[in-house]
C-alpha atoms as a PDB file:
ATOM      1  CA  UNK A   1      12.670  -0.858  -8.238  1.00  0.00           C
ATOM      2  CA  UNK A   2      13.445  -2.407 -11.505  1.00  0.00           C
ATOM      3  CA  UNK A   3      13.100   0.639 -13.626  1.00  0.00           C
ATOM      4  CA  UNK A   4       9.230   0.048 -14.418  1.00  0.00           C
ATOM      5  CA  UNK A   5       6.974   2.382 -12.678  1.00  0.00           C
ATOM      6  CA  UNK A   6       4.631  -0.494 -11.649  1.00  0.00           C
ATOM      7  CA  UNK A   7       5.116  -1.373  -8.291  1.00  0.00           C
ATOM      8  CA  UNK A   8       3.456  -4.566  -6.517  1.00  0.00           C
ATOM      9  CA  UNK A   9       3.769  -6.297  -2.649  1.00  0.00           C
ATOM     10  CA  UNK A  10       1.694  -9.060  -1.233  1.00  0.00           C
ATOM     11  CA  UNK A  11       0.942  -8.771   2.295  1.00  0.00           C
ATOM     12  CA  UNK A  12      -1.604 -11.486   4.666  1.00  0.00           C
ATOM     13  CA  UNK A  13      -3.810 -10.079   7.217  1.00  0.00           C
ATOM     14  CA  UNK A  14      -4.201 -11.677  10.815  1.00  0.00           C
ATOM     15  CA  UNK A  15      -7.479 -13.334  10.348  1.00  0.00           C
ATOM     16  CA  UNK A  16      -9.320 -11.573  13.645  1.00  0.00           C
ATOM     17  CA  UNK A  17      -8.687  -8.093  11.603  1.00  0.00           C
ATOM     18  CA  UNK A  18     -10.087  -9.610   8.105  1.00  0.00           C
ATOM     19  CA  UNK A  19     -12.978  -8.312   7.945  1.00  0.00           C
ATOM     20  CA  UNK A  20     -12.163  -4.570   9.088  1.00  0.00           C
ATOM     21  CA  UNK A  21      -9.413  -4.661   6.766  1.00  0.00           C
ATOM     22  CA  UNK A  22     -11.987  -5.049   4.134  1.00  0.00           C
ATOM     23  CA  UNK A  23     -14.709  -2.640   5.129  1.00  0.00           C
ATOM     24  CA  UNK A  24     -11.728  -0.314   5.343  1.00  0.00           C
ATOM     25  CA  UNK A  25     -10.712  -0.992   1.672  1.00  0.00           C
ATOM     26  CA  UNK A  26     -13.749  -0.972   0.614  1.00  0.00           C
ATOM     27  CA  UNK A  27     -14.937   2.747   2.259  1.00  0.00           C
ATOM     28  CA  UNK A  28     -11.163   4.565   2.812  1.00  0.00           C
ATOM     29  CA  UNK A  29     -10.998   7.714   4.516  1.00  0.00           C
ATOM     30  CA  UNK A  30     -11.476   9.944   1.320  1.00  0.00           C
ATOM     31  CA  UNK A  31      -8.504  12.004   2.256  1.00  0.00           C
ATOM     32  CA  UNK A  32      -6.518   9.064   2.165  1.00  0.00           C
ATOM     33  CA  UNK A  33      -6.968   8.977  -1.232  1.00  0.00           C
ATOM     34  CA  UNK A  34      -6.386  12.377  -2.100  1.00  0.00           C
ATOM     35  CA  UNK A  35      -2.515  11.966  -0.281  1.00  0.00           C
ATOM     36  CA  UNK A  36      -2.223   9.271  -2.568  1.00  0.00           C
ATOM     37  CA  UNK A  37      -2.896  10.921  -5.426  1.00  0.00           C
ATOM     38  CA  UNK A  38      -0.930  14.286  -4.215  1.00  0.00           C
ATOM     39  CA  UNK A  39       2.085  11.560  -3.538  1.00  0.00           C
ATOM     40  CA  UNK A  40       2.100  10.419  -7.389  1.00  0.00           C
ATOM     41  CA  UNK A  41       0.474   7.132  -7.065  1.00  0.00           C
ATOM     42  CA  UNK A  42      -2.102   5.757  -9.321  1.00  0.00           C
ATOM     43  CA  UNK A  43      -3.943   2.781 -10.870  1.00  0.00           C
ATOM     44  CA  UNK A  44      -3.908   1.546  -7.281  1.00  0.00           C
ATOM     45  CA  UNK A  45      -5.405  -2.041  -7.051  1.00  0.00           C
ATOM     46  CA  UNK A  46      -5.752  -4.286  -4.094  1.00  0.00           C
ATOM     47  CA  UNK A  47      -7.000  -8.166  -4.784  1.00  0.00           C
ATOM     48  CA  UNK A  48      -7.602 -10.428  -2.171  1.00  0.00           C
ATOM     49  CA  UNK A  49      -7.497 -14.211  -2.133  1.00  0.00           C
ATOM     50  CA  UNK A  50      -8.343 -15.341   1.857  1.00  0.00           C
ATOM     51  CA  UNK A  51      -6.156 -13.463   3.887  1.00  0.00           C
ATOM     52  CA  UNK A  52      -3.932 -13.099   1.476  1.00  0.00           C
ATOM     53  CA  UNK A  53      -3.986  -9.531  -0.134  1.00  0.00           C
ATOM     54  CA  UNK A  54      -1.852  -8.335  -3.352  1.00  0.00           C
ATOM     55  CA  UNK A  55      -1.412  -4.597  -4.140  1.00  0.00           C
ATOM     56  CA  UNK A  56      -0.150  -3.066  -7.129  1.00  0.00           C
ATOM     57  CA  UNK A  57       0.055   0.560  -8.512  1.00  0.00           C
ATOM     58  CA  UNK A  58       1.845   2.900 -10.744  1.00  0.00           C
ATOM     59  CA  UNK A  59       4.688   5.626  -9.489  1.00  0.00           C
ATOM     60  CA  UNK A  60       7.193   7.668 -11.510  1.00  0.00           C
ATOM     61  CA  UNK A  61       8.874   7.990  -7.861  1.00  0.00           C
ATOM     62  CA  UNK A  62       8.504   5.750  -4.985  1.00  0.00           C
ATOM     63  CA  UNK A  63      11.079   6.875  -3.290  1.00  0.00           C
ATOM     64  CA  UNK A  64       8.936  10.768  -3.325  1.00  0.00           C
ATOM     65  CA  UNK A  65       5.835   9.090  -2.769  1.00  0.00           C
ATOM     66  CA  UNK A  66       6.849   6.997   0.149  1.00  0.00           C
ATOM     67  CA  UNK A  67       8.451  10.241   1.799  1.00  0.00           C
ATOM     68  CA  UNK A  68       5.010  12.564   0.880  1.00  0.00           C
ATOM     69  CA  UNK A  69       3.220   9.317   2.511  1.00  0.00           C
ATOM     70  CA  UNK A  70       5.045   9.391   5.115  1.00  0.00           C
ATOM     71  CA  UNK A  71       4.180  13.181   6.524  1.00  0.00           C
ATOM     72  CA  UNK A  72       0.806  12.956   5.453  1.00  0.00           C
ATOM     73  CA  UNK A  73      -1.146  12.909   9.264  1.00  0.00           C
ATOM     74  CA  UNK A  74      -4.028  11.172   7.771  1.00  0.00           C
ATOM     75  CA  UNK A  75      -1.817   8.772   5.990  1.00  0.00           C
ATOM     76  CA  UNK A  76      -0.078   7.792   9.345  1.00  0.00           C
ATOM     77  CA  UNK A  77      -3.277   7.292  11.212  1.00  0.00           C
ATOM     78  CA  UNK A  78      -4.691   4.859   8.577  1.00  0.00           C
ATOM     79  CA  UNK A  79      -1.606   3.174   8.957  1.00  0.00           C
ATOM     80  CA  UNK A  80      -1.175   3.280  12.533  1.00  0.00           C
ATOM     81  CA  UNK A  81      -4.840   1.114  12.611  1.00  0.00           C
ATOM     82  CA  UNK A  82      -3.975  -1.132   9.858  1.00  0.00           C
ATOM     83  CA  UNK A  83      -0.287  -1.974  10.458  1.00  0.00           C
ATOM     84  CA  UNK A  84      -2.111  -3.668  13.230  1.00  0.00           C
ATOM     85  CA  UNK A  85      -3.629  -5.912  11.212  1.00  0.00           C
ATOM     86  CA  UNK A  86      -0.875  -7.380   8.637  1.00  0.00           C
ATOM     87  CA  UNK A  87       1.329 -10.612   9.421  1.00  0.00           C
ATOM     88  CA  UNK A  88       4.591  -8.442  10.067  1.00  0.00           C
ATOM     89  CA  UNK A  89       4.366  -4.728   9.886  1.00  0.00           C
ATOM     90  CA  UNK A  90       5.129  -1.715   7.624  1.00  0.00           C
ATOM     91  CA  UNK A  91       6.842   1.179   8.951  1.00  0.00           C
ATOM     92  CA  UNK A  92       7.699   4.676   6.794  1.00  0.00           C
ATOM     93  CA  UNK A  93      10.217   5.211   8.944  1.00  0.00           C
ATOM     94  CA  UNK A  94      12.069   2.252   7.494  1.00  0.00           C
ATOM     95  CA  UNK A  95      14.182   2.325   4.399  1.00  0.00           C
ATOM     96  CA  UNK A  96      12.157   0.085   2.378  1.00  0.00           C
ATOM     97  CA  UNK A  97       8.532   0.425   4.844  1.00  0.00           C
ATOM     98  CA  UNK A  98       7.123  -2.269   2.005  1.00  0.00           C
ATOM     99  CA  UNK A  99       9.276  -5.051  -0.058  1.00  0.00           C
ATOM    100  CA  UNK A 100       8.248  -4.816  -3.743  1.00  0.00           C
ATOM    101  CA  UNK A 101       8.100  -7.931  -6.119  1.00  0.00           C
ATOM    102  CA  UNK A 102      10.069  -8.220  -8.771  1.00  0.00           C
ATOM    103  CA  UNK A 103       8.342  -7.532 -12.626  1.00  0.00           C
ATOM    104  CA  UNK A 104       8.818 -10.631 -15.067  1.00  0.00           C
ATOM    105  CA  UNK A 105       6.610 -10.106 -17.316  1.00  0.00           C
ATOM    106  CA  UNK A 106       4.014  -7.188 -18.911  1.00  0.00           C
ATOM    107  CA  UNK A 107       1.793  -7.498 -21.625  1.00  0.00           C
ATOM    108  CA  UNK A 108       0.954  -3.936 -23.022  1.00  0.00           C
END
């Protein structure tokens, strides 16, 4: 990362999975959240546009958070069912599971 703790991607989803993606977002698995949280990620946001989705949150330590993520059993079953669903894939057992964009520009 570029030394901010913000942290952003952009991913599309495969149009047949659209609308489960959404209900998914829209109720997640409560414990998801809470290995979020436990992993040091906040202000999470998702925005969609179409099938394209853009995610952005706040981490003193990806690198941590990504590895917590990674053990976390509920964690990989969400993402077992919605890897599925993306154009491309994510995998934690990647070095970089998720590419982040590049910051140019915060107003504070």
């Amino acid at each position: 990362m570029n030394g901010s703790n913000k942290y952003a991607w952009t991913w599309r989803i495969k149009e047949e999975h659209l609308a489960a993606y959404v209900e998914m977002h829209l109720q997640p698995w409560p414990k998801v959240l809470v290995e979020h949280s436990q992993a040091g990620i906040r202000n999470y946001s998702i925005f969609q546009q179409g099938n394209q989705f853009f995610y952005c949150f706040e981490c003193d330590d990806t690198e941590a958070a990504f590895a917590y993520i990674k053990k976390s059993e509920v964690c990989q079953r969400w993402n077992a069912i919605t890897s599925k669903m993306v154009e491309g894939s994510f995998d934690f057992n990647e070095p970089d599971p998720i590419v982040a964009m590049r910051e140019v520009f915060f107003l504070r």
